[in-house]
C-alpha atoms as a PDB file:
ATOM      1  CA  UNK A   1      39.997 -63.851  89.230  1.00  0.00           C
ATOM      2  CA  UNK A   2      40.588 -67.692  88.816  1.00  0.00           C
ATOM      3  CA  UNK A   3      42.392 -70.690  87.871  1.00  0.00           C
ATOM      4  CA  UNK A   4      42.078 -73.888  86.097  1.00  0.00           C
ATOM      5  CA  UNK A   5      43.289 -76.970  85.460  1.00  0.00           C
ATOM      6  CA  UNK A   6      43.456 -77.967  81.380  1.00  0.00           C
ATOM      7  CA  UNK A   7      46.127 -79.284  78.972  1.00  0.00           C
ATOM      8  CA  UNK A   8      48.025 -76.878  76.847  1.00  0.00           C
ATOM      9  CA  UNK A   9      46.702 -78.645  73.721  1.00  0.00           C
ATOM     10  CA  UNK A  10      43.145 -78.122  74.528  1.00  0.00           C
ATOM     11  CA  UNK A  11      43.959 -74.839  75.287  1.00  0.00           C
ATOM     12  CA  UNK A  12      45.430 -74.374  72.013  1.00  0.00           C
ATOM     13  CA  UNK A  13      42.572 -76.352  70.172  1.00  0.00           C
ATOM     14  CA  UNK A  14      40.099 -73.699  71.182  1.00  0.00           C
ATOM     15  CA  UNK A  15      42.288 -70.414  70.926  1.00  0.00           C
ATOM     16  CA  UNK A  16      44.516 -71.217  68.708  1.00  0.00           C
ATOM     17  CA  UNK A  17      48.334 -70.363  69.236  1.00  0.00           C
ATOM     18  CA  UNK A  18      48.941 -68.168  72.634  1.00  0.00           C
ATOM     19  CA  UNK A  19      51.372 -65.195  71.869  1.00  0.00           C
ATOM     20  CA  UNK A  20      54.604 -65.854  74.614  1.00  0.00           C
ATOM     21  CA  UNK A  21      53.231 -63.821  77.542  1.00  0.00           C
ATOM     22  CA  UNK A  22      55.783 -61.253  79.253  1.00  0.00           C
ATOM     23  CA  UNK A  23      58.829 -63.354  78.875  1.00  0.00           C
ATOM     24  CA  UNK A  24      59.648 -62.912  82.313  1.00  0.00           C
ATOM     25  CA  UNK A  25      56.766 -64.749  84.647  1.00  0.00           C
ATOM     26  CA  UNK A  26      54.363 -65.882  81.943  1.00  0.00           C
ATOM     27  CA  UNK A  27      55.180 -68.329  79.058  1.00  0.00           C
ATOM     28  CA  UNK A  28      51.974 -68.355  77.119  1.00  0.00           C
ATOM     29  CA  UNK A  29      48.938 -66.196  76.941  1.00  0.00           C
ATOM     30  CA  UNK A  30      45.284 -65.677  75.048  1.00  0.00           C
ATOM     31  CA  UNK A  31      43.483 -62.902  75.252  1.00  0.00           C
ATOM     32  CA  UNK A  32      39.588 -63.785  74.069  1.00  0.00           C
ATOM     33  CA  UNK A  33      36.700 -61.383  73.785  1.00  0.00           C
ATOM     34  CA  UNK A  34      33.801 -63.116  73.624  1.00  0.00           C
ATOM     35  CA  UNK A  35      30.513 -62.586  71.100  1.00  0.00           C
ATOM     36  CA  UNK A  36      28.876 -60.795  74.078  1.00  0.00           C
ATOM     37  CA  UNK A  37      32.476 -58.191  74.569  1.00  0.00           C
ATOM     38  CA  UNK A  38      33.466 -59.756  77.734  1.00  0.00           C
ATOM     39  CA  UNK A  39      37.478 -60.193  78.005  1.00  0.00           C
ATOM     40  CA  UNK A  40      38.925 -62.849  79.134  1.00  0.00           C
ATOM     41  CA  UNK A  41      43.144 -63.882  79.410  1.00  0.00           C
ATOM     42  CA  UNK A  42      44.203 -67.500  80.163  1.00  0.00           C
ATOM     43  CA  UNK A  43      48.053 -67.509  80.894  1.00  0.00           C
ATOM     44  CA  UNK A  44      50.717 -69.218  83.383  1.00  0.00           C
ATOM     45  CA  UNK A  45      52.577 -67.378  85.956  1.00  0.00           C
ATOM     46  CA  UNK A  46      55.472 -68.566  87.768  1.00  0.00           C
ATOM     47  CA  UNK A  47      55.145 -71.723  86.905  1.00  0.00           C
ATOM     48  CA  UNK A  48      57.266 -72.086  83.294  1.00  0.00           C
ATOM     49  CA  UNK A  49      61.018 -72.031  82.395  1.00  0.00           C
ATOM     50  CA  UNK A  50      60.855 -68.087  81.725  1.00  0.00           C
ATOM     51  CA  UNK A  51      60.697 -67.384  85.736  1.00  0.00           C
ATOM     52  CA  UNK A  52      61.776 -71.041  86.749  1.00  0.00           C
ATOM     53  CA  UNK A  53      64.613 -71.445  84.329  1.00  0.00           C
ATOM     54  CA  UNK A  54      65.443 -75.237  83.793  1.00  0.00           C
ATOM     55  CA  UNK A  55      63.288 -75.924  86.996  1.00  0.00           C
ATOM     56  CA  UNK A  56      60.090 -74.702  85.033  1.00  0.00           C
ATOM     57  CA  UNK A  57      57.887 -76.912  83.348  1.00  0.00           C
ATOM     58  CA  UNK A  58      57.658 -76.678  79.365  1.00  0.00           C
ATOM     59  CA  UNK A  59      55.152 -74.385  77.954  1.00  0.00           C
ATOM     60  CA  UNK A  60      53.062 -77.767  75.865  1.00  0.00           C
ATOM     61  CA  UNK A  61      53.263 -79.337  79.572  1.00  0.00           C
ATOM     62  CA  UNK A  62      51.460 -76.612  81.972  1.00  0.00           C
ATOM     63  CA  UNK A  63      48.425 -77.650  83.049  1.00  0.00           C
ATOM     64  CA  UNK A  64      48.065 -74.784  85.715  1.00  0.00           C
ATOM     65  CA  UNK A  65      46.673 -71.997  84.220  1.00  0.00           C
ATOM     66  CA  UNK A  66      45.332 -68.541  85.326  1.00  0.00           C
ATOM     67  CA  UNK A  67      42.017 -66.606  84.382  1.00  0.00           C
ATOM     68  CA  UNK A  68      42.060 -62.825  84.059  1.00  0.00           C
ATOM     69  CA  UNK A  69      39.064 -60.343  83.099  1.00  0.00           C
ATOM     70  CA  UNK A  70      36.902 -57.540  84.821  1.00  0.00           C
ATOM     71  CA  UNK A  71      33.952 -59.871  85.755  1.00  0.00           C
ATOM     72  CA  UNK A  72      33.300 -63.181  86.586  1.00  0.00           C
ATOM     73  CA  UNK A  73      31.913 -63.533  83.234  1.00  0.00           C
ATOM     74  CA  UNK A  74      35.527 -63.816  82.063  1.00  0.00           C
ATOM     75  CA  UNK A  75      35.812 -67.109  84.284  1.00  0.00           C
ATOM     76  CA  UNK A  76      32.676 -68.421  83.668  1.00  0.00           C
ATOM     77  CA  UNK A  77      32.718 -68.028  79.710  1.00  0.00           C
ATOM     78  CA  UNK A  78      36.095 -69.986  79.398  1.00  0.00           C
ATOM     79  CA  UNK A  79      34.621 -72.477  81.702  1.00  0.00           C
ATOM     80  CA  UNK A  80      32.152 -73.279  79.436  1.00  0.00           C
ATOM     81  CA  UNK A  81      34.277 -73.344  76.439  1.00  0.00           C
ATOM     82  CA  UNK A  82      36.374 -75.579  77.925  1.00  0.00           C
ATOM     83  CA  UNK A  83      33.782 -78.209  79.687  1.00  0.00           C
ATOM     84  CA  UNK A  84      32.211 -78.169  76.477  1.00  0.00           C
ATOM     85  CA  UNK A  85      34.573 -78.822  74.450  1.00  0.00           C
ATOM     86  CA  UNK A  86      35.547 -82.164  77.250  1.00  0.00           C
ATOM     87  CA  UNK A  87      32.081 -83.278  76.468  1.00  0.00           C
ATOM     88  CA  UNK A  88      32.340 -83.173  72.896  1.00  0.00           C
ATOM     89  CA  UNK A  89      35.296 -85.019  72.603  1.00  0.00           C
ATOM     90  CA  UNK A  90      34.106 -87.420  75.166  1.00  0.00           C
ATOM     91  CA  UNK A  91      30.987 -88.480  73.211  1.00  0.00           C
ATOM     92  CA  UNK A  92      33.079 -89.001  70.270  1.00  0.00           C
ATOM     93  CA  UNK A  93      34.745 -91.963  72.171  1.00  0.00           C
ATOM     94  CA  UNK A  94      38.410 -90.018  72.420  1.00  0.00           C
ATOM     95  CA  UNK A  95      40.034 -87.575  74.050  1.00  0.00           C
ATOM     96  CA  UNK A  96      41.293 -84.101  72.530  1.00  0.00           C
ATOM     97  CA  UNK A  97      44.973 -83.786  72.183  1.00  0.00           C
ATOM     98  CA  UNK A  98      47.386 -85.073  74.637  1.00  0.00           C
ATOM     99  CA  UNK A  99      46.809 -88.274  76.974  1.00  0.00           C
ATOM    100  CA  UNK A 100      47.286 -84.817  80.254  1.00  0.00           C
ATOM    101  CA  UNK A 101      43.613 -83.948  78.764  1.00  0.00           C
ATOM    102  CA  UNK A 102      42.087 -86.703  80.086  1.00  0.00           C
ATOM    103  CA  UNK A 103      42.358 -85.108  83.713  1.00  0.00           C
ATOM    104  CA  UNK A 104      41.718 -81.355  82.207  1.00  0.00           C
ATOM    105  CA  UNK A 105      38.125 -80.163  83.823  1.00  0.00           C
ATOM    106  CA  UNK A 106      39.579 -80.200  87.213  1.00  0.00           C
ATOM    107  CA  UNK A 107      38.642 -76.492  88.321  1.00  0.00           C
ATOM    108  CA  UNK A 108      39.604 -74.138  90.764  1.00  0.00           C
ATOM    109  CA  UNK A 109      38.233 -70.508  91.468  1.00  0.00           C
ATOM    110  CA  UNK A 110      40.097 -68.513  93.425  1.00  0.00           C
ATOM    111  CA  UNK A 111      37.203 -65.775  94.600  1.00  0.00           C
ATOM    112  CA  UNK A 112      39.161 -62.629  95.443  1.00  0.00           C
ATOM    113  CA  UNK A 113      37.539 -59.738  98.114  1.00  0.00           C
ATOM    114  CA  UNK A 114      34.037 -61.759  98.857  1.00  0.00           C
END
């Protein structure tokens, strides 16, 4: 569906603690349903030390995450959670979590079949 670009910590801040994905390609994952029932999943792939070994980057240091869900609600939703969340933290003269946070809204959709 999509991808994004957000620190680990934010991503924790707002979801709380992912469960460990599939322990082979995926290091960390959260499923969300929204008020509304959409369903979204935020995890890595390929990217961590499960598939990369020692080459991988650690799981609090991905930044390079993936957006699942059956409409583009899914993306949208978690979008908005997250560039809210930016704004907040912004106006309250700091940035959330780790110093990688300060470059987090960086955004990229991947639009699949159009």
């Amino acid at each position: 569906m999509g991808s994004i670009t957000a620190g680990y910590s934010l991503l924790c801040s707002l979801f709380g603690q992912p469960y460990s994905g599939d322990d082979y390609k995926s290091d960390a994952m959260w499923d969300i349903e929204f008020e509304d029932g959409t369903v979204a999943t935020i995890y890595n792939w390929k990217n961590g030390m499960n598939y990369c070994g020692a080459e991988g980057i650690p799981t609090v240091q991905i930044s390079k995450w993936n957006i699942g869900g059956n409409e583009q609600r899914a993306l949208d939703l978690v979008r908005e959670m997250i560039e809210n969340a930016h704004r907040i933290t912004v106006t309250q003269g700091h940035v959330h979590g780790d110093p990688q946070d300060e470059e987090d809204i960086l955004w990229q959709q991947t639009i699949l079949n159009r």
